[in-house]
Protein backbone atom coordinates (compact mmCIF):
# COMPACT_ATOMS: atom_id res chain seq x y z
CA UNK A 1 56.03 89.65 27.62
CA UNK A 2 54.80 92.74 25.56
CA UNK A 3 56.05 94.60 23.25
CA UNK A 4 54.86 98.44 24.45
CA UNK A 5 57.41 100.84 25.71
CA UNK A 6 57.25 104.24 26.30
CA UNK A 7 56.50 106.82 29.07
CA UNK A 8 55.26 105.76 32.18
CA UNK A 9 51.87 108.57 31.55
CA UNK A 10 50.42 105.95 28.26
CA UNK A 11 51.80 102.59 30.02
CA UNK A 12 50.62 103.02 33.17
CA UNK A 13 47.50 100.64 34.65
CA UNK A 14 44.42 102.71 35.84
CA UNK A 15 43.48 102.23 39.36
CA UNK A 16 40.06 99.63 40.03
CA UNK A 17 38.14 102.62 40.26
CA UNK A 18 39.12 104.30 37.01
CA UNK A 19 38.49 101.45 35.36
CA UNK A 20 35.37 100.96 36.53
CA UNK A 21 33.66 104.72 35.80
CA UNK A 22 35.25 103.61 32.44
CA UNK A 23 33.46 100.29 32.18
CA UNK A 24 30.03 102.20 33.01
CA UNK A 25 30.57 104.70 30.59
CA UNK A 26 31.29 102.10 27.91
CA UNK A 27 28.06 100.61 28.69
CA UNK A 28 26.15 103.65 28.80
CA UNK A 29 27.15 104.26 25.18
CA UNK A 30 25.90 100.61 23.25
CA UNK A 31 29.29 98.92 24.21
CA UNK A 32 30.00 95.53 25.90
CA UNK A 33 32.03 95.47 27.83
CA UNK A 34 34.25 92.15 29.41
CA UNK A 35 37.39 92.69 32.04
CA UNK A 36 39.74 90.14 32.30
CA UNK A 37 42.82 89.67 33.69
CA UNK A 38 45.75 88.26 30.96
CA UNK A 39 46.07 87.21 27.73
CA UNK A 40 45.12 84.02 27.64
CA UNK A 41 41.40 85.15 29.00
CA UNK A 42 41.11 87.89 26.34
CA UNK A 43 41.79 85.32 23.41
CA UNK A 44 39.51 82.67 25.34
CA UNK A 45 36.81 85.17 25.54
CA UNK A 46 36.98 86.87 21.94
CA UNK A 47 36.98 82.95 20.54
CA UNK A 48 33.99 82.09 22.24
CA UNK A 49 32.06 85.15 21.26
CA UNK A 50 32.37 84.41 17.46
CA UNK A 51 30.40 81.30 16.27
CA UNK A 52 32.39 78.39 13.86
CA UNK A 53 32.14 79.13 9.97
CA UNK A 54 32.19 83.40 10.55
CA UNK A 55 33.78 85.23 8.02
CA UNK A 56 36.43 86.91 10.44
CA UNK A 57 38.79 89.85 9.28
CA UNK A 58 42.05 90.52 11.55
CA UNK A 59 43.06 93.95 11.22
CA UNK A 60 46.47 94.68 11.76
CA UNK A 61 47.17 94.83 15.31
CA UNK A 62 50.14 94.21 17.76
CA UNK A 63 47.16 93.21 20.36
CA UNK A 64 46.13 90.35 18.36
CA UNK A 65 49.11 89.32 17.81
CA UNK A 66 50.19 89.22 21.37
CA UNK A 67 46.98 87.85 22.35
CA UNK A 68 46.84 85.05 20.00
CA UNK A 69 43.93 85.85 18.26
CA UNK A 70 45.23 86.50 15.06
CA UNK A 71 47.13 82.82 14.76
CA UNK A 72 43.64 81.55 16.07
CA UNK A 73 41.61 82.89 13.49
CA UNK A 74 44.18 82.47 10.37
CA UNK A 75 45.53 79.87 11.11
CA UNK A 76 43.75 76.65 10.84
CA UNK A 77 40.89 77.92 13.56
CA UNK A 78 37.12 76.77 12.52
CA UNK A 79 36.76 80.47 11.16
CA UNK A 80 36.70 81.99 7.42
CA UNK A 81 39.27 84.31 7.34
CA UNK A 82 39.21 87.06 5.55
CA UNK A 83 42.97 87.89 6.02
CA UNK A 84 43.73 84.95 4.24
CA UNK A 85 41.22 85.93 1.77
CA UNK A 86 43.01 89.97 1.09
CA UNK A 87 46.50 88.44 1.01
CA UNK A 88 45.48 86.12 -1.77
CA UNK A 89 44.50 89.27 -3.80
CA UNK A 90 46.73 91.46 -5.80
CA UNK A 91 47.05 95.11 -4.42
CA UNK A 92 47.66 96.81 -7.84
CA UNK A 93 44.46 94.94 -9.93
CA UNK A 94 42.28 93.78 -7.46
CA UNK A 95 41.99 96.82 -4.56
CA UNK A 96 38.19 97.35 -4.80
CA UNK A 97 38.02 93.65 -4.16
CA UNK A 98 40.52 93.46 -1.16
CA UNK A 99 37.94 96.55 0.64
CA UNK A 100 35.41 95.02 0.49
CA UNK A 101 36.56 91.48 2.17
CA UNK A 102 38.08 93.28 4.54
CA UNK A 103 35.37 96.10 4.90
CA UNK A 104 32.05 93.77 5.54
CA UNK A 105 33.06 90.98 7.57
CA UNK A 106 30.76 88.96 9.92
CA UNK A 107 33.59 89.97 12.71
CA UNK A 108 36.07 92.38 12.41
CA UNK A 109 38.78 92.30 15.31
CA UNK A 110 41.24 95.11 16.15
CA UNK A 111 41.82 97.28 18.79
CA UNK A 112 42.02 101.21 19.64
CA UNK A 113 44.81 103.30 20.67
CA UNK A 114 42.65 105.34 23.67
CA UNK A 115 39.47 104.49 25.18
CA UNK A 116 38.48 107.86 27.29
CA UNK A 117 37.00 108.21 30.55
CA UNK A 118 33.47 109.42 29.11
CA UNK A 119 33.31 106.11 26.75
CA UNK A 120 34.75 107.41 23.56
CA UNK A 121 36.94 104.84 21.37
CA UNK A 122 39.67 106.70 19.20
CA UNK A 123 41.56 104.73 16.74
CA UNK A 124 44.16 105.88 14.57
CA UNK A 125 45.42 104.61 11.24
CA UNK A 126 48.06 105.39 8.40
CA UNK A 127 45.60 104.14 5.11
CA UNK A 128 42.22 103.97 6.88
CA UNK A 129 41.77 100.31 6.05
CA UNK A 130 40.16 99.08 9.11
CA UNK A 131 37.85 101.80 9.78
CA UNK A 132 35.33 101.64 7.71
CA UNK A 133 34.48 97.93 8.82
CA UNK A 134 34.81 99.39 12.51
CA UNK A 135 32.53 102.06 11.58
CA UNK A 136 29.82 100.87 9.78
CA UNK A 137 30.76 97.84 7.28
CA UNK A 138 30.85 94.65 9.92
CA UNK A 139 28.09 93.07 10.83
CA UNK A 140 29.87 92.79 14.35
CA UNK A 141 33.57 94.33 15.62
CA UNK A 142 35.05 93.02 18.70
CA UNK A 143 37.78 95.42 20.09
CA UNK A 144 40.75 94.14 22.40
CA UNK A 145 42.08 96.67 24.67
CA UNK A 146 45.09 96.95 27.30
CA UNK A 147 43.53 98.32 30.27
CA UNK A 148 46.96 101.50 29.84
CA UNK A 149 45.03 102.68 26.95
CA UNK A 150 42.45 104.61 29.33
CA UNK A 151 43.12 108.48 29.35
CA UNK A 152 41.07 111.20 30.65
CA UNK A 153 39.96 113.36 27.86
CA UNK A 154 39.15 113.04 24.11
CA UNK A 155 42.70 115.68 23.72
CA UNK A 156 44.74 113.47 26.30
CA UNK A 157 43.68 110.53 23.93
CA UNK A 158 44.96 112.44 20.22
CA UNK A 159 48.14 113.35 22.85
CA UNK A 160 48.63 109.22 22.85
CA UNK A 161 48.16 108.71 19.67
CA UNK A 162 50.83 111.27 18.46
CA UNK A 163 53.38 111.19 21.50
CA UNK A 164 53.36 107.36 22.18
CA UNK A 165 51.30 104.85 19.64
CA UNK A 166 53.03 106.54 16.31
CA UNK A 167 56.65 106.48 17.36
CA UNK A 168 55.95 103.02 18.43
CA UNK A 169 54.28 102.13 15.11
CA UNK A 170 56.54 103.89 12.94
CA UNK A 171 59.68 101.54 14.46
CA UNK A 172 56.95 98.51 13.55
CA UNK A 173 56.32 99.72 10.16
CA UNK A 174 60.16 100.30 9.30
CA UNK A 175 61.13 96.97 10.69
CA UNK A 176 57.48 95.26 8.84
CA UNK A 177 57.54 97.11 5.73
CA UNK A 178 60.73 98.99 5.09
CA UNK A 179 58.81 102.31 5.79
CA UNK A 180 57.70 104.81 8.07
CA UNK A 181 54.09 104.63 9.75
CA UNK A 182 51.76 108.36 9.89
CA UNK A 183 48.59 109.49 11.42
CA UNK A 184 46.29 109.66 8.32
CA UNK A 185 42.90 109.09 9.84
CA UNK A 186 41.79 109.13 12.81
CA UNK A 187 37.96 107.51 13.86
CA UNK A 188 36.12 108.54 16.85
CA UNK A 189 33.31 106.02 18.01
CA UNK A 190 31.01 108.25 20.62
CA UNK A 191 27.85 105.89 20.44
CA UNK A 192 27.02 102.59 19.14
CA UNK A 193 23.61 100.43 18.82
CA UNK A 194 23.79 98.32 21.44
CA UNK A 195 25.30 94.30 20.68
CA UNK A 196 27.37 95.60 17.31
CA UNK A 197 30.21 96.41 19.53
CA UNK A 198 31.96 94.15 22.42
CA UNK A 199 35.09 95.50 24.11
CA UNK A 200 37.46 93.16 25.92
CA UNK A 201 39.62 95.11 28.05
CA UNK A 202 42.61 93.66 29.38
CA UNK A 203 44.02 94.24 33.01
CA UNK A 204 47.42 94.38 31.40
CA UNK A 205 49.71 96.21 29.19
CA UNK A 206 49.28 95.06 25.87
CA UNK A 207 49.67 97.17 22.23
CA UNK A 208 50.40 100.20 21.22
């Protein structure tokens, strides 16, 4: 069971061929790229990429939630986690701390809200808190995708972001935190050295 709704244009599978002109162009820009088939594979296969004793950070992220991998990695797994690490922190004393556990992890796992045809990952976020480790600070980011988050263009990916993702992240963010989500920041990935980046992308719908 997931929990994405929404219109049938961002929750719809690609067709085998889509996805695979998508999985080439991935590649052709430093990603790697894995295609499974359900949950369970995508948490199998994210676990075994990260070796025991890694300092992991979770970002927040329905995916890994849905997936698993968050309750694998905070909870009791053979990982440091660096979740567990922020949470212990204060917000109001201790925020340069708190960035950079979060921001230079050995892992940091998340996911985007479009992956476009030409190979371009587009994440969106209210604070910004995840992308710098995406971007630059982790040593190694592993991104879990459902397959529905494929769109054409770079503008039919912003289009997802603002017509689908948000309205379903503002209802989290009311119900999680007693306030409304926003589109603060928004990070393009266009190229990466190759083996910083793996993508797992799921043959399901899963996330916002």
């Amino acid at each position: 069971m997931t929990t994405t709704q929404g219109s049938d244009r961002f929750t719809t599978l690609p067709d085998d061929q889509t996805l695979a002109m998508t999985v080439v162009a991935l590649e052709e820009h430093g990603y790697s790229v894995e295609v499974v088939d359900d949950l369970d594979a995508a948490r199998e296969t994210v676990l075994a990429r990260i070796p025991d004793g890694s300092s992991v950070m979770t970002n927040t992220s329905v995916t890994l939630e849905e997936t698993g991998i968050a309750e694998a990695i905070n909870n009791g797994g053979p990982y440091e986690s660096m979740r567990n690490k922020l949470m212990a922190l204060d917000f109001a004393t201790q925020l340069q701390e708190m960035k950079a556990i979060g921001g230079q992890p050995d892992y940091s796992l998340g996911s985007v809200h479009a992956v476009t045809r030409d190979g371009t990952l587009v994440i969106a976020s209210a604070s910004g808190s995840q992308l710098a480790s995406y971007a630059w600070g982790a040593t190694n980011v592993i991104f879990i995708v459902g397959a529905q988050k494929l769109v054409p263009t770079l503008a039919a990916a912003h289009e997802r972001i603002y017509e689908h993702s948000l309205k379903l992240e503002d209802t989290r963010a009311i119900a999680a935190y007693g306030q409304n989500s926003s589109v603060g920041k928004i990070l393009e990935i266009h190229q990466e050295l190759p083996g910083r980046i793996d993508i797992v992308l799921i043959k399901q719908v899963v996330g916002f």
